[in-house]
Protein backbone atom coordinates (compact mmCIF):
# COMPACT_ATOMS: atom_id res chain seq x y z
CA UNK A 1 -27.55 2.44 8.10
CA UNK A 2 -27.07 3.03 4.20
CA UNK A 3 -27.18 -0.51 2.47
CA UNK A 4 -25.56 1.41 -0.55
CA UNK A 5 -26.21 0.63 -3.91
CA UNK A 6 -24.95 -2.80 -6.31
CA UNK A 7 -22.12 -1.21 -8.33
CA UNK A 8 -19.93 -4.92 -9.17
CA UNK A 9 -22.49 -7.74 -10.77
CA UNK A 10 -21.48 -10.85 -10.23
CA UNK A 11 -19.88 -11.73 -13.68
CA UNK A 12 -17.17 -8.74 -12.59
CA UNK A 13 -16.29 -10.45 -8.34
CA UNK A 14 -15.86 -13.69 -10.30
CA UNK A 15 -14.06 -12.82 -12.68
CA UNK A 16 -12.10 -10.78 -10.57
CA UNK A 17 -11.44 -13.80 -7.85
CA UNK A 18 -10.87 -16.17 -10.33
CA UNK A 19 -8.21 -13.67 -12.09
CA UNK A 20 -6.60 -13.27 -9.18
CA UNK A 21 -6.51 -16.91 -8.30
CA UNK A 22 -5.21 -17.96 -11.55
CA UNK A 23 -2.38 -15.61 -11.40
CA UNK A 24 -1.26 -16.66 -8.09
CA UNK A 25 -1.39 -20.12 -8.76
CA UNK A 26 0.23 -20.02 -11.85
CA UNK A 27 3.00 -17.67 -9.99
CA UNK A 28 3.69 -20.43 -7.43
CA UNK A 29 3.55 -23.42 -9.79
CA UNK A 30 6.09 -21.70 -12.35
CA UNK A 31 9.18 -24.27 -12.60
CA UNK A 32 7.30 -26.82 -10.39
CA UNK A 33 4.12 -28.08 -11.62
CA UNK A 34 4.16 -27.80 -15.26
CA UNK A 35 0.53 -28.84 -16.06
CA UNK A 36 -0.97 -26.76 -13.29
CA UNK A 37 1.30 -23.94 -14.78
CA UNK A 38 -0.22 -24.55 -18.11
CA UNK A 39 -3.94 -25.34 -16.74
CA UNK A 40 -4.22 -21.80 -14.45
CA UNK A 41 -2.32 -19.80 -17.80
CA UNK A 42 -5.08 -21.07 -20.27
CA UNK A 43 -8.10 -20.40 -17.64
CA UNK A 44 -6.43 -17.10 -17.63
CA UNK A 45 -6.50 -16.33 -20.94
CA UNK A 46 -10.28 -17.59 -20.84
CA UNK A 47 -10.85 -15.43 -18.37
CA UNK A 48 -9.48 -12.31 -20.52
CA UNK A 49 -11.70 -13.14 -23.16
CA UNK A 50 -14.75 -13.09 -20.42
CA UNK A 51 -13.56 -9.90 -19.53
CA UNK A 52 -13.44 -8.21 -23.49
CA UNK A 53 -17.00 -9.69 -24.28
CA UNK A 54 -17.90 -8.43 -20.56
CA UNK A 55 -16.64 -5.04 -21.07
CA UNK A 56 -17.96 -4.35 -23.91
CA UNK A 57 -21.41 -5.59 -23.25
CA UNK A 58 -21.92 -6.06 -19.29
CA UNK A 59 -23.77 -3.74 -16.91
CA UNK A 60 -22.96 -0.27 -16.64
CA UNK A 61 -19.77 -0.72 -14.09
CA UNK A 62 -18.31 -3.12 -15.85
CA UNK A 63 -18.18 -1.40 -19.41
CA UNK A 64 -14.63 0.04 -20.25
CA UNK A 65 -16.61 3.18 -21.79
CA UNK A 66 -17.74 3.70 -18.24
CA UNK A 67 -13.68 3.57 -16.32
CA UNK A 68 -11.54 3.92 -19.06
CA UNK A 69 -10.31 7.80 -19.49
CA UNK A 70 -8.16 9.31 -21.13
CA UNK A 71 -4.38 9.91 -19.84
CA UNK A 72 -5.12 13.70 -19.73
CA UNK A 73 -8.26 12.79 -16.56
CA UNK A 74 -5.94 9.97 -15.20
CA UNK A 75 -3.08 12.72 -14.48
CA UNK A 76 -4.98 15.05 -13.36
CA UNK A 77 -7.06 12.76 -10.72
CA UNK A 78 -3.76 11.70 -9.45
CA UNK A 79 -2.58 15.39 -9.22
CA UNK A 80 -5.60 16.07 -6.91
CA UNK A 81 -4.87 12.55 -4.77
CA UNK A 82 -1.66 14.60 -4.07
CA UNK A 83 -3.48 17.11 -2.48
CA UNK A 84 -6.20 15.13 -1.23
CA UNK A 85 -8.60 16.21 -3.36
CA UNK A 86 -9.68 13.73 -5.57
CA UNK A 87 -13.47 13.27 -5.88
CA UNK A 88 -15.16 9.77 -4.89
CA UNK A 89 -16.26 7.66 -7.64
CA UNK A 90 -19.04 5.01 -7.21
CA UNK A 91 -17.21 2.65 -10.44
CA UNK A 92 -13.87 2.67 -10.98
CA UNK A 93 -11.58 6.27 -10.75
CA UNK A 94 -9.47 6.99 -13.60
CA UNK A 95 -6.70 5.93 -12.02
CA UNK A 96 -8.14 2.40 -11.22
CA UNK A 97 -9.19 3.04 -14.84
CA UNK A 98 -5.91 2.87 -15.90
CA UNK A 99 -4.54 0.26 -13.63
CA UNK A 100 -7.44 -1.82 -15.24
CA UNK A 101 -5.94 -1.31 -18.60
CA UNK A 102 -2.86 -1.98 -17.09
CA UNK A 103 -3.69 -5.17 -15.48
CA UNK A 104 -5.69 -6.90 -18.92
CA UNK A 105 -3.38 -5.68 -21.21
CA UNK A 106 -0.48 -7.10 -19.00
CA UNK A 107 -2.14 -10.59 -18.63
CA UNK A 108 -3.28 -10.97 -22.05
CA UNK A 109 0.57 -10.28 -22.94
CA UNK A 110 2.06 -12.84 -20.44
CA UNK A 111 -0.94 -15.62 -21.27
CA UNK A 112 -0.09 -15.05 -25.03
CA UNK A 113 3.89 -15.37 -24.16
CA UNK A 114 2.80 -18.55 -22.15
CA UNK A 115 1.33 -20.09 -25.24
CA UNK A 116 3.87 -19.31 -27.47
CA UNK A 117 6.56 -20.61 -25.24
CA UNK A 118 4.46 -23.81 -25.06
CA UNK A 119 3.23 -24.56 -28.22
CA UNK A 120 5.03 -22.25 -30.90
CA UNK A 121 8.46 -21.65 -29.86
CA UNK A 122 9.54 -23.86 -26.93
CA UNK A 123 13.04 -23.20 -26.09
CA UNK A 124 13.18 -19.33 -27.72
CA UNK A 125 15.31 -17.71 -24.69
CA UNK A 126 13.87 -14.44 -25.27
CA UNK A 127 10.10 -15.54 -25.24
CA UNK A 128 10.77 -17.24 -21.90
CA UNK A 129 12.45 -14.21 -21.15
CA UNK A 130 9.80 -11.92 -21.98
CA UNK A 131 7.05 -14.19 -20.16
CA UNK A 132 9.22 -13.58 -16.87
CA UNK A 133 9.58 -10.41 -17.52
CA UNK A 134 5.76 -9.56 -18.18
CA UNK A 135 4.70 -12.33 -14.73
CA UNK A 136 7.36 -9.64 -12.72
CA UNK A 137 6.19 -6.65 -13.74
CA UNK A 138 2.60 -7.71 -13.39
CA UNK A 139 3.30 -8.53 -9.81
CA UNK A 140 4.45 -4.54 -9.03
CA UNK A 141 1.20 -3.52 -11.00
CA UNK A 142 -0.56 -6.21 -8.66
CA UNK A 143 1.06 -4.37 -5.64
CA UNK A 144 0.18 -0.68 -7.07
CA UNK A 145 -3.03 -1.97 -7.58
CA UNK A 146 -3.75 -3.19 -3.46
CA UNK A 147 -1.89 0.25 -3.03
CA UNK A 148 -4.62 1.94 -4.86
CA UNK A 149 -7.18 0.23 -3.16
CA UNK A 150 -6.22 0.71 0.27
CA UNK A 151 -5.61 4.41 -0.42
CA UNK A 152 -9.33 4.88 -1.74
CA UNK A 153 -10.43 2.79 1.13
CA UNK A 154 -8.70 4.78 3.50
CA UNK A 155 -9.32 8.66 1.99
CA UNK A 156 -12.84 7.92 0.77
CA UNK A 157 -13.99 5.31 4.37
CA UNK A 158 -15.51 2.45 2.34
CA UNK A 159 -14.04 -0.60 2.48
CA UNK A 160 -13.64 -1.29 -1.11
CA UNK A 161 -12.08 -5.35 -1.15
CA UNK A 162 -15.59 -5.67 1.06
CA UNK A 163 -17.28 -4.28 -1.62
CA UNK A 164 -15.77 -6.15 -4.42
CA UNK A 165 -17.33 -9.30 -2.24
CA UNK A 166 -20.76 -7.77 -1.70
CA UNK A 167 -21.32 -6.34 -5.25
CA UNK A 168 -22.48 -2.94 -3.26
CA UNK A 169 -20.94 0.28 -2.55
CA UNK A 170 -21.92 3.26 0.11
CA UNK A 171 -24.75 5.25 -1.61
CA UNK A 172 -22.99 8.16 -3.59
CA UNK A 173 -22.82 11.67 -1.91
CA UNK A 174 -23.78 14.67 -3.68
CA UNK A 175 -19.84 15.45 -4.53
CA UNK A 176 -19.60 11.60 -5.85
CA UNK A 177 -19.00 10.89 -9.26
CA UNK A 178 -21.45 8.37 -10.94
């Protein structure tokens, strides 16, 4: 049996646990618990930070110069998903790529609306407004996102949320992308 190969270090499954933790507990506590509201939105943010310095300088995987493609390769890997041709990738494929982008840049927006509705501007309608508005659409990205996942999981046979725990992925094939 292949033991496959460590693709997700451990700075990236924590991070990405303790991302999706924080969001779901500062979903639920929103108009009910205040302070944990406040608490899981600022870990957040911390989090985000993590994830620049971590991008920028982790392992291989978890470098945005090794995921992040341009829109041009996004479209066109989803074009071939269409047809059930897209190729495997051992990281991230450009469409997770994107979703990535998606994701950070969505979280950094609502934690930054979240601190300007506490500190700066309590009571501004339209910041509270647009930190709804951001938490909402983040949770369709969140659902695109398992969407993703499960379609990879299922086209490509490798449980991927398993492999996000374990840190390792199936050895790549000789059609894999690296």
């Amino acid at each position: 049996m292949d033991a496959g190969v460590k693709v997700w270090d451990p700075g990236v499954r924590l991070f990405h646990g303790a991302l999706a933790l924080c969001f779901a507990l500062s979903w639920i506590s929103a108009d009910r618990w205040q302070d944990l509201h406040e608490i899981t939105g600022y870990t957040l943010a911390g989090l985000l930070l993590f994830r620049l310095v971590w991008g920028l300088c982790g392992p291989r995987y978890a470098r945005f110069c090794q995921f992040v493609r341009p829109p041009r390769q996004v479209l066109a890997y989803l074009q071939r998903m269409r047809t059930g041709r897209e190729a495997r990738y051992l990281g991230h494929n450009p469409a997770g790529g994107m979703m990535v982008v998606l994701l950070l840049t969505g979280l950094a927006l609502l934690a930054t609306t979240g601190w300007l509705y506490t500190d700066w501007l309590w009571g501004e309608a339209w910041v509270e407004a647009a930190h709804e508005w951001l938490a909402n659409a983040l949770l369709v990205l969140v659902g695109l996102h398992l969407a993703g996942v499960a379609l990879a999981s299922w086209r490509h046979r490798e449980n991927l949320p398993r492999a996000m725990l374990t840190g390792r992925k199936r050895s790549p094939g000789q059609s894999d992308v690296c």
